[in-house]
Protein backbone atom coordinates (compact mmCIF):
# COMPACT_ATOMS: atom_id res chain seq x y z
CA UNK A 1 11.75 -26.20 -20.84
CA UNK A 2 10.79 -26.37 -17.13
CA UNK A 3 13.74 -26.72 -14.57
CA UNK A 4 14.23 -27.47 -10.96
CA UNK A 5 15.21 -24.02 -10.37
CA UNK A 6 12.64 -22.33 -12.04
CA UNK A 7 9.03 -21.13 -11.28
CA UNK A 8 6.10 -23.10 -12.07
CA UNK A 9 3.22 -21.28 -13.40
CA UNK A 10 1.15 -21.65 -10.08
CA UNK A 11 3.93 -20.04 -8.34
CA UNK A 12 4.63 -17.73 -10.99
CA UNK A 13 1.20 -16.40 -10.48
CA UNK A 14 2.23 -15.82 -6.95
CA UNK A 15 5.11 -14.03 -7.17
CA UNK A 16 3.48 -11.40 -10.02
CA UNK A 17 1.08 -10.91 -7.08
CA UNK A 18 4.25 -9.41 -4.94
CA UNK A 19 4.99 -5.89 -4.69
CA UNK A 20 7.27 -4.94 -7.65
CA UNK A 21 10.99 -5.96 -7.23
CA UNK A 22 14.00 -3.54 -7.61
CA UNK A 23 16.37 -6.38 -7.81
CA UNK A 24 17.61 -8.01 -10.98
CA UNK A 25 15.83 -11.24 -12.02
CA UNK A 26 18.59 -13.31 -11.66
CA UNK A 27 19.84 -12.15 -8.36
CA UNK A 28 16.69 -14.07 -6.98
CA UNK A 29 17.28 -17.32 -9.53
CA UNK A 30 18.02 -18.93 -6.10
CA UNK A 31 15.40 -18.01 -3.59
CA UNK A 32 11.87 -18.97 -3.40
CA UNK A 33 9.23 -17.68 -6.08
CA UNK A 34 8.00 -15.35 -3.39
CA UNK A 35 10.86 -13.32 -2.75
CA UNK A 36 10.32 -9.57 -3.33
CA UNK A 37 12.38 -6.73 -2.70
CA UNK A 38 9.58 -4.05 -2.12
CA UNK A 39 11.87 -1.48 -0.88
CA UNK A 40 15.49 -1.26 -1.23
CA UNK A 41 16.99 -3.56 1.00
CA UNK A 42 13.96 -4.98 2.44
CA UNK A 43 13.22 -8.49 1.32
CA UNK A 44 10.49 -10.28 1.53
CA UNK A 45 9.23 -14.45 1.57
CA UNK A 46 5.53 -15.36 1.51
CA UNK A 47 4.91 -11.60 1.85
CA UNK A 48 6.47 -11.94 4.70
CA UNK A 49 9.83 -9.40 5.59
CA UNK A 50 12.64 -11.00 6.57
CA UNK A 51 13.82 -8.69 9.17
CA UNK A 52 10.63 -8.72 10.67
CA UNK A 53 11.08 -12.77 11.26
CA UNK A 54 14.36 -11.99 12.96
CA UNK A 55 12.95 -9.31 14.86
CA UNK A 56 10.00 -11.64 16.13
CA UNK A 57 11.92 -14.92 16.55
CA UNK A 58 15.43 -14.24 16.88
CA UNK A 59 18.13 -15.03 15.09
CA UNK A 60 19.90 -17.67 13.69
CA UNK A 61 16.46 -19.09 12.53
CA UNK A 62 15.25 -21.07 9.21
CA UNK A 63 12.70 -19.84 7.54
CA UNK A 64 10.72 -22.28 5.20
CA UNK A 65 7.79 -20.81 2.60
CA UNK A 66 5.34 -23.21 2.36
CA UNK A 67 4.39 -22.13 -0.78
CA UNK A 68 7.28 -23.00 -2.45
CA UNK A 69 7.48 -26.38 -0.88
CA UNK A 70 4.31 -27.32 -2.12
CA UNK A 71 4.63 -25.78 -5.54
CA UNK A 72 7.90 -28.48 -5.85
CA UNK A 73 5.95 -31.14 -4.86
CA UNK A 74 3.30 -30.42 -7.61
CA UNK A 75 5.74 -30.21 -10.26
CA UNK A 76 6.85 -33.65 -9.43
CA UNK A 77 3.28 -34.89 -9.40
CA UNK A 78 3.32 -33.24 -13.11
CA UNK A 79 5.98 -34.81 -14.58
CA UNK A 80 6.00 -37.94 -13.34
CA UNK A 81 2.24 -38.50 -13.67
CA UNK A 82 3.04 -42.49 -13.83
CA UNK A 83 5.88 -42.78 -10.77
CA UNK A 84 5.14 -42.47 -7.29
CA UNK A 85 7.06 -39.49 -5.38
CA UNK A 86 8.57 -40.13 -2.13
CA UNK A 87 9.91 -37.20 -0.29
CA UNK A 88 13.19 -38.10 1.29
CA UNK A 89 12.77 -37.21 4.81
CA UNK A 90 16.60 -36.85 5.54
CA UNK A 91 16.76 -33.76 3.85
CA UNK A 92 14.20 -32.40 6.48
CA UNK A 93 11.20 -33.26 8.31
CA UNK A 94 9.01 -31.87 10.54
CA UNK A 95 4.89 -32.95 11.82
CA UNK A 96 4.37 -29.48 9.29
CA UNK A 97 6.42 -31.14 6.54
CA UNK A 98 4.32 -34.47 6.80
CA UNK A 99 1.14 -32.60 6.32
CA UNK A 100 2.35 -31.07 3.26
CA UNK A 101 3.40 -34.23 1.95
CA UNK A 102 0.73 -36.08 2.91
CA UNK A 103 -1.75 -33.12 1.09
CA UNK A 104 0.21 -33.25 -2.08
CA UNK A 105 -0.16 -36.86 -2.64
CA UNK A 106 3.66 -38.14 -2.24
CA UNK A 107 5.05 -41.24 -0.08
CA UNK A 108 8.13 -41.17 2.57
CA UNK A 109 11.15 -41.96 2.49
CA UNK A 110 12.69 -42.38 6.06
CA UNK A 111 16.13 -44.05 7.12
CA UNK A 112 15.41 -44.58 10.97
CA UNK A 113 12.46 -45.76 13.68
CA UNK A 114 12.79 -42.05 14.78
CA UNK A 115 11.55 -40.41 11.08
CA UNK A 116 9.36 -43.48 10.97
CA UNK A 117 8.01 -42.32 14.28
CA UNK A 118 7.32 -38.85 13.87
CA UNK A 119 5.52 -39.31 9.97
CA UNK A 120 3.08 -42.21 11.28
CA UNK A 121 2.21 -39.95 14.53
CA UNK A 122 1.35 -37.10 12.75
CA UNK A 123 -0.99 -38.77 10.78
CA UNK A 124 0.94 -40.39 7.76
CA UNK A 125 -0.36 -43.93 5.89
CA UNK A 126 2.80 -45.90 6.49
CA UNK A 127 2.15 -47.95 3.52
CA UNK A 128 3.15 -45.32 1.86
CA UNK A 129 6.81 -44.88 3.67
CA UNK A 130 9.75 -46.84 2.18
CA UNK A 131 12.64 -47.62 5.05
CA UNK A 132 15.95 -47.49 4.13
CA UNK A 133 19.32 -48.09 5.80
CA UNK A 134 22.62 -49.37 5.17
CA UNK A 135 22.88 -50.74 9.02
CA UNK A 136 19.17 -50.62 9.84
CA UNK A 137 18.99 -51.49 13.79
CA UNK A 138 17.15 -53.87 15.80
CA UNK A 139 14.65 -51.10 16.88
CA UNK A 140 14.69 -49.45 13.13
CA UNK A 141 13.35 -52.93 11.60
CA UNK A 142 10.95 -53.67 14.58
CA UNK A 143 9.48 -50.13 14.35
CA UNK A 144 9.06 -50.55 10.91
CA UNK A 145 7.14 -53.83 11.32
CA UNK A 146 4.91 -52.83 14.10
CA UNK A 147 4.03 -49.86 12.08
CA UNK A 148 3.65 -51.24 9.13
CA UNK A 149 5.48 -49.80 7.04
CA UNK A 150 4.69 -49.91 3.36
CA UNK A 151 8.63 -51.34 1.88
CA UNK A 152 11.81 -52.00 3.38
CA UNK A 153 15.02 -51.61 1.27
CA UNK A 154 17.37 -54.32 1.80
CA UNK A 155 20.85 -52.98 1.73
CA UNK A 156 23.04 -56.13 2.73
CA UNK A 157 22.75 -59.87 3.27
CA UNK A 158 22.62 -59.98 6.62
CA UNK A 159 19.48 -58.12 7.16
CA UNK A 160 17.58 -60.87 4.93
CA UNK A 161 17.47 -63.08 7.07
CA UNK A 162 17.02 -60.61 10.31
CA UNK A 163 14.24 -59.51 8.90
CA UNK A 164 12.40 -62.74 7.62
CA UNK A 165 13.01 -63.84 11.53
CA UNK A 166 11.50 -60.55 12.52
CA UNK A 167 8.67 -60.97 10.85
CA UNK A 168 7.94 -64.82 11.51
CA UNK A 169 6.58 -67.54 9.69
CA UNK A 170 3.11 -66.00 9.07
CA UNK A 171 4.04 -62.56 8.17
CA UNK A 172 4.53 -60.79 5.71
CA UNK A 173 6.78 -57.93 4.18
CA UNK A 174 7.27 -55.97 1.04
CA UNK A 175 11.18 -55.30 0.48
CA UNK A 176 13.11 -53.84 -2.42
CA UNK A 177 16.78 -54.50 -2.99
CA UNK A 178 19.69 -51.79 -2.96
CA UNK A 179 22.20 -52.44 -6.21
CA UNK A 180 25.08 -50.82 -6.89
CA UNK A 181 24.55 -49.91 -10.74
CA UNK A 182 28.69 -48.79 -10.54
CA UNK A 183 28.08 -45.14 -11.63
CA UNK A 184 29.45 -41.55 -10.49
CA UNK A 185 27.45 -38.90 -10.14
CA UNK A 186 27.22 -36.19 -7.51
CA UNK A 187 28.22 -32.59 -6.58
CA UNK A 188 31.44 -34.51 -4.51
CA UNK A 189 33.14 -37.88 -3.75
CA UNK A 190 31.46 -37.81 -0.25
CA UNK A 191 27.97 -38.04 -1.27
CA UNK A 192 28.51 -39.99 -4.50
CA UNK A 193 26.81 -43.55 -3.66
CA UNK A 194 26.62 -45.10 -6.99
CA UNK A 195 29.80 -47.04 -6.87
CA UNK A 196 31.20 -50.04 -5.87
CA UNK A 197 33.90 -48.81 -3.10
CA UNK A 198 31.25 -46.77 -0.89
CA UNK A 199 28.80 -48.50 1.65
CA UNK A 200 25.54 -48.54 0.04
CA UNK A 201 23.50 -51.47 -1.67
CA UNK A 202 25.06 -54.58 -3.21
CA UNK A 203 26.78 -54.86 -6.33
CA UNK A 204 25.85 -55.58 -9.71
CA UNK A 205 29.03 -56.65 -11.13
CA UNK A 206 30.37 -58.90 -8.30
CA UNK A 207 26.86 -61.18 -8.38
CA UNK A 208 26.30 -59.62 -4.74
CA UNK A 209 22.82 -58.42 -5.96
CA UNK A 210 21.63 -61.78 -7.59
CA UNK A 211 22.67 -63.84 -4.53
CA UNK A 212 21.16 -61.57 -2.33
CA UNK A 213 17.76 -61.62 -4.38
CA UNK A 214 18.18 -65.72 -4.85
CA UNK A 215 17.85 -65.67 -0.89
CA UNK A 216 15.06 -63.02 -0.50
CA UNK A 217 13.12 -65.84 -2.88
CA UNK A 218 13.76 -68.56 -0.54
CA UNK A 219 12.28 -66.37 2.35
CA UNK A 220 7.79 -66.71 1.96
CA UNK A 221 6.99 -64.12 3.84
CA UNK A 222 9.80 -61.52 2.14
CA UNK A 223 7.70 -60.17 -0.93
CA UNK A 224 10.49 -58.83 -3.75
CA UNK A 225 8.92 -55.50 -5.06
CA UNK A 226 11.78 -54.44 -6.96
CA UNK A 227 15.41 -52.99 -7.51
CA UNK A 228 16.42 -50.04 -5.81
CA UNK A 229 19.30 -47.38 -6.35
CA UNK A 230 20.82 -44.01 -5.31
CA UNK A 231 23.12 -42.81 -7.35
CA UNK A 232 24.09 -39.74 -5.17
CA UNK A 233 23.27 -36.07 -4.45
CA UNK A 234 23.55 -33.09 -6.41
CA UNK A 235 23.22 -34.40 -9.85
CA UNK A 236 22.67 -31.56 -12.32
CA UNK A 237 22.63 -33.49 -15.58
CA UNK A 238 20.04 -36.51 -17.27
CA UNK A 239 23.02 -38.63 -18.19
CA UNK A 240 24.19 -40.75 -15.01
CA UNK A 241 20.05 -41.67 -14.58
CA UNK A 242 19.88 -42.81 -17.99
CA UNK A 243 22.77 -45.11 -17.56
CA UNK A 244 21.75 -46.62 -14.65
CA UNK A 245 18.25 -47.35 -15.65
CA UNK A 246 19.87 -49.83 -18.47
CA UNK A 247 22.33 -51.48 -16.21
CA UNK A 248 19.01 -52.24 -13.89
CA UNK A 249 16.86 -53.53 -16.71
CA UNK A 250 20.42 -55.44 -17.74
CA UNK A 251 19.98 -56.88 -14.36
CA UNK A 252 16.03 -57.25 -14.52
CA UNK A 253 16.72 -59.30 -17.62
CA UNK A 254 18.29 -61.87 -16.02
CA UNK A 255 16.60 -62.36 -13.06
CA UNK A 256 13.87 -63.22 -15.18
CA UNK A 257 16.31 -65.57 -17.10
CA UNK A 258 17.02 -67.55 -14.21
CA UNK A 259 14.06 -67.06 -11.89
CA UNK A 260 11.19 -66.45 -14.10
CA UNK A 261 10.95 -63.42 -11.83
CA UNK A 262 9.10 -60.53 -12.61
CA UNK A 263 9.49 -56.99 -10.59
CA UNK A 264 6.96 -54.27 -10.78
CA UNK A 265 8.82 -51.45 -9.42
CA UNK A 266 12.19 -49.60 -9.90
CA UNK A 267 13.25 -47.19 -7.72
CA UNK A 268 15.38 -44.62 -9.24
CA UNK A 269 16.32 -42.41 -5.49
CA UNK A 270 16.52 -38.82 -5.71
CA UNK A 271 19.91 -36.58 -5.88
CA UNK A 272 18.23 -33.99 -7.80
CA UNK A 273 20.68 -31.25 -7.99
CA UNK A 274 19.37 -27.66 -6.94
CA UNK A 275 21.48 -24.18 -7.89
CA UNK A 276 23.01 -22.32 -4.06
CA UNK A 277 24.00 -19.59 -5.95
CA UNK A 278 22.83 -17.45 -9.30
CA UNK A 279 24.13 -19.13 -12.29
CA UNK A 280 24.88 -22.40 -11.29
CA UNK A 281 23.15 -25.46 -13.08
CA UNK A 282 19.89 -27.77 -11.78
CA UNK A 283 19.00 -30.57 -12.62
CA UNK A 284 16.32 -30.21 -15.52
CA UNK A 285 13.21 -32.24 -14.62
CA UNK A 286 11.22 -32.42 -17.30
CA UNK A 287 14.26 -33.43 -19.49
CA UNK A 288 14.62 -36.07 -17.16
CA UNK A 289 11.53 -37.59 -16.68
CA UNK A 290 11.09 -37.57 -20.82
CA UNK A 291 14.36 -39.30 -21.04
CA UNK A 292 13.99 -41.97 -18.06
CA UNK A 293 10.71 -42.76 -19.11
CA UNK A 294 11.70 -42.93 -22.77
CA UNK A 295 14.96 -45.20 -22.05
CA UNK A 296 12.82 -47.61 -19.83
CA UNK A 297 10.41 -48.20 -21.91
CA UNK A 298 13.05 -48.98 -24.65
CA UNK A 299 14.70 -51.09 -22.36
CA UNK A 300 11.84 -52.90 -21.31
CA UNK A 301 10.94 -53.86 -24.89
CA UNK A 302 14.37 -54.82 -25.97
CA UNK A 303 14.24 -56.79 -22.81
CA UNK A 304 11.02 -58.35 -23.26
CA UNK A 305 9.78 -57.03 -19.65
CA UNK A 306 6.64 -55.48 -18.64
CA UNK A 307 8.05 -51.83 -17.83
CA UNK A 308 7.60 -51.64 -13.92
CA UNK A 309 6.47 -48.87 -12.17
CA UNK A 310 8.63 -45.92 -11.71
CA UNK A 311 9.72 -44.77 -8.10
CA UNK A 312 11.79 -41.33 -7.08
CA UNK A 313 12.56 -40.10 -4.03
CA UNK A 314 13.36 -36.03 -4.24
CA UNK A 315 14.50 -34.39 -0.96
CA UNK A 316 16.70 -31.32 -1.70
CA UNK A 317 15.31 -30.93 -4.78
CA UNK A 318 11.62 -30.03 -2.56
CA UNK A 319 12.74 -28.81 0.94
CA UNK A 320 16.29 -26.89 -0.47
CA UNK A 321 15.29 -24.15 -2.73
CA UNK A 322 12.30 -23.38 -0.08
CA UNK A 323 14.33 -22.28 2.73
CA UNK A 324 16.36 -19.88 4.05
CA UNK A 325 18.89 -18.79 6.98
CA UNK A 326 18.90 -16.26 8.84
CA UNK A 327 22.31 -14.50 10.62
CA UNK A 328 22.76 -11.07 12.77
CA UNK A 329 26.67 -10.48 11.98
CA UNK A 330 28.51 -10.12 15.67
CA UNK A 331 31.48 -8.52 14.09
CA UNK A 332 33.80 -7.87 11.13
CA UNK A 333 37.46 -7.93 11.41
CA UNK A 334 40.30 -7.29 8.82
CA UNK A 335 43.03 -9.30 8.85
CA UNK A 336 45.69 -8.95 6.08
CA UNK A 337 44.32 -9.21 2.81
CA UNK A 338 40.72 -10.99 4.44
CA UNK A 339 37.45 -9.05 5.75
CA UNK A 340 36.28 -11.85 8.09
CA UNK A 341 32.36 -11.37 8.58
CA UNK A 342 31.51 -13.15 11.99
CA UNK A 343 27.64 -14.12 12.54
CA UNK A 344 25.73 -15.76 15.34
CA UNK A 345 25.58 -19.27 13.86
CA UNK A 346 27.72 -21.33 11.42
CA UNK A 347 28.55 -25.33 11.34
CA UNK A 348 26.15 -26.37 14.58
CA UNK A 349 23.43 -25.20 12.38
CA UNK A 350 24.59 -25.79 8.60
CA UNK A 351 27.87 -28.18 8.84
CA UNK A 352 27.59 -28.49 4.85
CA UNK A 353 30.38 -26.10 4.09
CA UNK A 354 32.63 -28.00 6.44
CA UNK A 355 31.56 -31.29 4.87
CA UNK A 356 31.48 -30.70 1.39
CA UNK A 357 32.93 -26.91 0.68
CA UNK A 358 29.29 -25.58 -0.26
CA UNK A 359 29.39 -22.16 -1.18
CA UNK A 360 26.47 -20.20 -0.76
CA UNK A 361 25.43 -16.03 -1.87
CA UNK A 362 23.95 -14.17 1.84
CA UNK A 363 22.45 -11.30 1.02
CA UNK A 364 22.56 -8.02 3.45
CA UNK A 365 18.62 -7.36 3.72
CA UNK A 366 16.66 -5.28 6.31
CA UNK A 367 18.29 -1.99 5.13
CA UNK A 368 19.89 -0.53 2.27
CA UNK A 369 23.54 0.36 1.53
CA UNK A 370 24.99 2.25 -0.84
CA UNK A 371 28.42 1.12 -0.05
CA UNK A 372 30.15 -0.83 -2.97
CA UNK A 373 30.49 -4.78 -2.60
CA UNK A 374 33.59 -5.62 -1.40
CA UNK A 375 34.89 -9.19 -0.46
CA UNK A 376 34.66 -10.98 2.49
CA UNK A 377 34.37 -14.24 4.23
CA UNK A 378 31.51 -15.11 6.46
CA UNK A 379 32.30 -16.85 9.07
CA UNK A 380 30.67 -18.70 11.98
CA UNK A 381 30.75 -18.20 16.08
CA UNK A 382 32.10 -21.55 16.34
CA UNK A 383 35.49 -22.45 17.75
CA UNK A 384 36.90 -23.94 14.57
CA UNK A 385 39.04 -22.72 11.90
CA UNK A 386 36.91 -24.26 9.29
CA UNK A 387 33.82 -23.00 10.62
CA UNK A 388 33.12 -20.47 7.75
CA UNK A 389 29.75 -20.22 6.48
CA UNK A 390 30.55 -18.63 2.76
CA UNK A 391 33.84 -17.77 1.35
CA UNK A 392 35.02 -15.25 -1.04
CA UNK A 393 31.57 -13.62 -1.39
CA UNK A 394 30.63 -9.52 -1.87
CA UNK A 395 28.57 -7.88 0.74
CA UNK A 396 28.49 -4.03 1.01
CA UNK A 397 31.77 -2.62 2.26
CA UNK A 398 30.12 -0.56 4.64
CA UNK A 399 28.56 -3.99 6.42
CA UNK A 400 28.77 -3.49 10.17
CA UNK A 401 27.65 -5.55 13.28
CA UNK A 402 23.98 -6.00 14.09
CA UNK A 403 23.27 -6.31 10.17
CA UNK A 404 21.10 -8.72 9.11
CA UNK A 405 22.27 -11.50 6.67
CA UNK A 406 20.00 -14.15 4.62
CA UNK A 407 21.47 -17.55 3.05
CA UNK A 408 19.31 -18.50 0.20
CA UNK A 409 18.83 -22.49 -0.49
CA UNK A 410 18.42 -23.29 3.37
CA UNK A 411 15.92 -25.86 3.44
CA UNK A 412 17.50 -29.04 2.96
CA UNK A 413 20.31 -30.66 5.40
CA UNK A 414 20.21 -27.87 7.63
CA UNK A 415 18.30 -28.51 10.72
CA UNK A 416 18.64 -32.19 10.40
CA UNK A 417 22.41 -32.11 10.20
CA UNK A 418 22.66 -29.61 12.80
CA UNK A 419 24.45 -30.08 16.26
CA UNK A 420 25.34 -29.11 19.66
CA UNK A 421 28.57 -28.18 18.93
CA UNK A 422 29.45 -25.64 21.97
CA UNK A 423 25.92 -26.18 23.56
CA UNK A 424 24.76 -23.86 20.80
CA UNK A 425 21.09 -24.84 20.57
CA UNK A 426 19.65 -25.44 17.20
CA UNK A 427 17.70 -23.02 15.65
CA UNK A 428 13.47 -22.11 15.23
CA UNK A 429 12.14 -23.13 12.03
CA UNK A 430 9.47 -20.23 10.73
CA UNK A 431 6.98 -20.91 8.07
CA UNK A 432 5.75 -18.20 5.80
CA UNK A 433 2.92 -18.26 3.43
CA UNK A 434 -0.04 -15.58 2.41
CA UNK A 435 1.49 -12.76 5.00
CA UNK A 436 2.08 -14.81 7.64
CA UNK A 437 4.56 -16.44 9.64
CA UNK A 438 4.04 -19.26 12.24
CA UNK A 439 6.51 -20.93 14.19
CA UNK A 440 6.77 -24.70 13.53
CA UNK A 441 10.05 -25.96 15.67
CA UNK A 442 10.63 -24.22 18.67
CA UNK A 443 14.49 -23.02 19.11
CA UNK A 444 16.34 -25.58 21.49
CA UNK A 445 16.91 -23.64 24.73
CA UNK A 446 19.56 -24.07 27.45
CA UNK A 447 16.97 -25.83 29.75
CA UNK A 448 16.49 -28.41 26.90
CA UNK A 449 20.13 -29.39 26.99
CA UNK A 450 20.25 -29.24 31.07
CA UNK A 451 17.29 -31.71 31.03
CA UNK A 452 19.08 -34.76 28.87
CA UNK A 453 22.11 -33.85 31.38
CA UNK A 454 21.39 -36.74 34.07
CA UNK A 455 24.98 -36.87 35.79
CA UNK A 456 24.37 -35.24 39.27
């Protein structure tokens, strides 16, 4: 049974390509396909060293293997053969990223003018981008129509009837409605969005969702799609998808009841839960898409619906598992009973661990040590107390500054959470594949932040 955080047997092939590993099996569990250890202490992504990526662009930098990002997106293509695949472009986007996307065959999900923006410049259909938003802005919605963009997601009653002025008498616009299904599910309460006392969507339960879809009806040029919801992130089992696929039928059913309405597409979101360290669970995906295709069909029939077309939107899940960050420790100091581990980054470039106490597993690569693991803490250069990149993890005992740490699981919510937080500037993102690595996002330099700086 194929999971999330396994290989598929494309990228399988890949990695039996690599030089031969020396590391354990599931020391790797969390890093992409690629990664090889072809001497002690010298990993490799995309056949690609990892100390030589820090050596040619510096460190703290992402690294991305393109590989692996397109392998994900196949696997979604294979078991959802029916549903249409939206990457969620929150997680991370880039003009490279909306190639890839655009050459594996999914849609867009974007949640501002600005991700709009950059996917229909580079080249992207935007009938094939969804918008979503809980407070979608003047400029978001008018972006969004200019463009064309392929759905909008309405998220509260207000923006029905914004939007049906927006578009005018004579237009016209596919939208999709946000419902609260009144579910939890996530890796923590701050990213759990499937119930009723968060921000999100309207709710099933109150009748928010029914009025809300009685006046999309009464708008001409507002064409009702479907029923969307998003349940959270980092959901690592089948169950909470399952349940909210019959309370959306439930309310499917009687729209049809008292409307005679019939919707051809459900949108399920994403939150596919990926593992940041060896041994922790992901969500199975082919166990999923067996039971959510199963239950809605049952549904459906009990219902007496047509079963509508399926609709996910994976970001993690894609862009996570793919990338990695890269560290040069500054300097290690003991104090009491803690080995504090200080690198050149920390929450300007990765604020996750501050957010939602993410752990992750660095690894010491670009040389070997002998040195038992001992632990410590690794901590950012930041000027906060709860600026600490990993806690409680086991590096060599004999690390030392100007070592070179990795951070498996980098991809996703990384970059596009990152900040200026003491004029740091955000970090290059590096693409690897076949041998090679090309830079795709330059790092932001101290001219960049000079030149928004208008005050003299």
């Amino acid at each position: 049974m194929t999971t999330l955080h396994e290989p598929t047997a494309s990228a399988t092939a890949t990695a039996t390509a690599s030089p031969t590993t020396t590391t354990p099996a599931d020391a790797l569990s969390v890093w992409p396909v690629s990664a090889a250890e072809p001497r002690p202490g010298d990993l490799s992504v995309g056949g690609v060293p990892l100390a030589e990526v820090a050596d040619r662009f510096g460190t703290p930098v992402y690294v991305l293997d393109e590989t692996e990002v397109r392998e994900r997106c196949r696997t979604y293509r294979q078991v959802f053969p029916d549903a249409e695949v939206l990457y969620a472009a929150k997680a991370f986007l880039c003009r490279a990223m909306v190639h890839w996307m655009a050459d594996e065959g999914l849609g867009l999900d974007v949640c501002s003018a600005g991700e709009l923006e950059l996917a229909v410049t580079t080249g992207f259909p935007p009938e094939r981008i969804v918008l979503h938003g809980n407070a979608k802005s003047p400029r978001d919605l008018e972006t969004a129509l200019r463009l064309g963009v392929g759905r909008i997601v309405i998220d509260s009653p207000s923006e029905i009837a914004r939007l049906a002025a927006a578009v005018g008498p004579d237009g016209h616009q596919k939208v999709m409605v946000r419902v609260v299904p009144g579910i939890s599910a996530g890796g923590h309460e701050k990213i759990r969005t499937g119930t009723e006392d968060q921000k999100f969507g309207l709710s099933i339960p109150d009748g928010y969702a029914q009025h809300a879809i009685a006046r999309i009806l009464d708008q001409p040029q507002l064409e009702l799609t479907g029923l969307h919801c998003h349940l959270g992130s980092q959901i690592t089992s089948v169950k909470p998808y399952i349940a909210a696929v019959r309370r959306i039928v439930g309310l499917m059913a009687r729209l049809y009841e008292q409307h005679g309405l019939v919707l051809p597409e459900l949108d399920l979101g994403g939150g596919h839960g990926i593992a940041y360290r060896p041994g922790e669970p992901a969500l199975d995906l082919t166990l999923l898409a067996r039971r959510v295709r199963t239950e809605l069909a049952e549904a459906c029939a009990a219902a007496g619906l047509t079963v509508p077309r399926l609709i996910i939107e994976p970001g993690r899940a894609i862009a996570g598992p793919a990338g990695i960050a890269l560290y040069h420790v500054l300097a290690v100091k003991r104090t009491g009973a803690r080995t504090y581990v200080a690198v050149d980054g920390g929450m300007s470039d990765n604020p996750r661990p501050a957010l939602y106490g993410v752990r992750y597993a660095p690894r010491l690569v670009g040389r070997h040590s002998t040195a038992a693991p001992a632990p410590v803490t690794v901590v950012g250069r930041h000027c906060e107390a709860g600026d600490v990149v990993a806690a409680d993890v086991e590096l060599p005992d004999d690390i030392r500054p100007g070592d070179l740490l990795a951070v498996p699981a980098a991809g996703a919510y990384h970059l596009s959470m990152a900040s200026g937080y003491n004029l740091v500037g955000r970090p290059p993102v590096v693409a690897v594949a076949d041998s090679h690595a090309r830079l795709l996002i330059r790092r932001e330099s101290l001219d960049d932040i000079r030149s928004r700086d208008v005050g003299l």
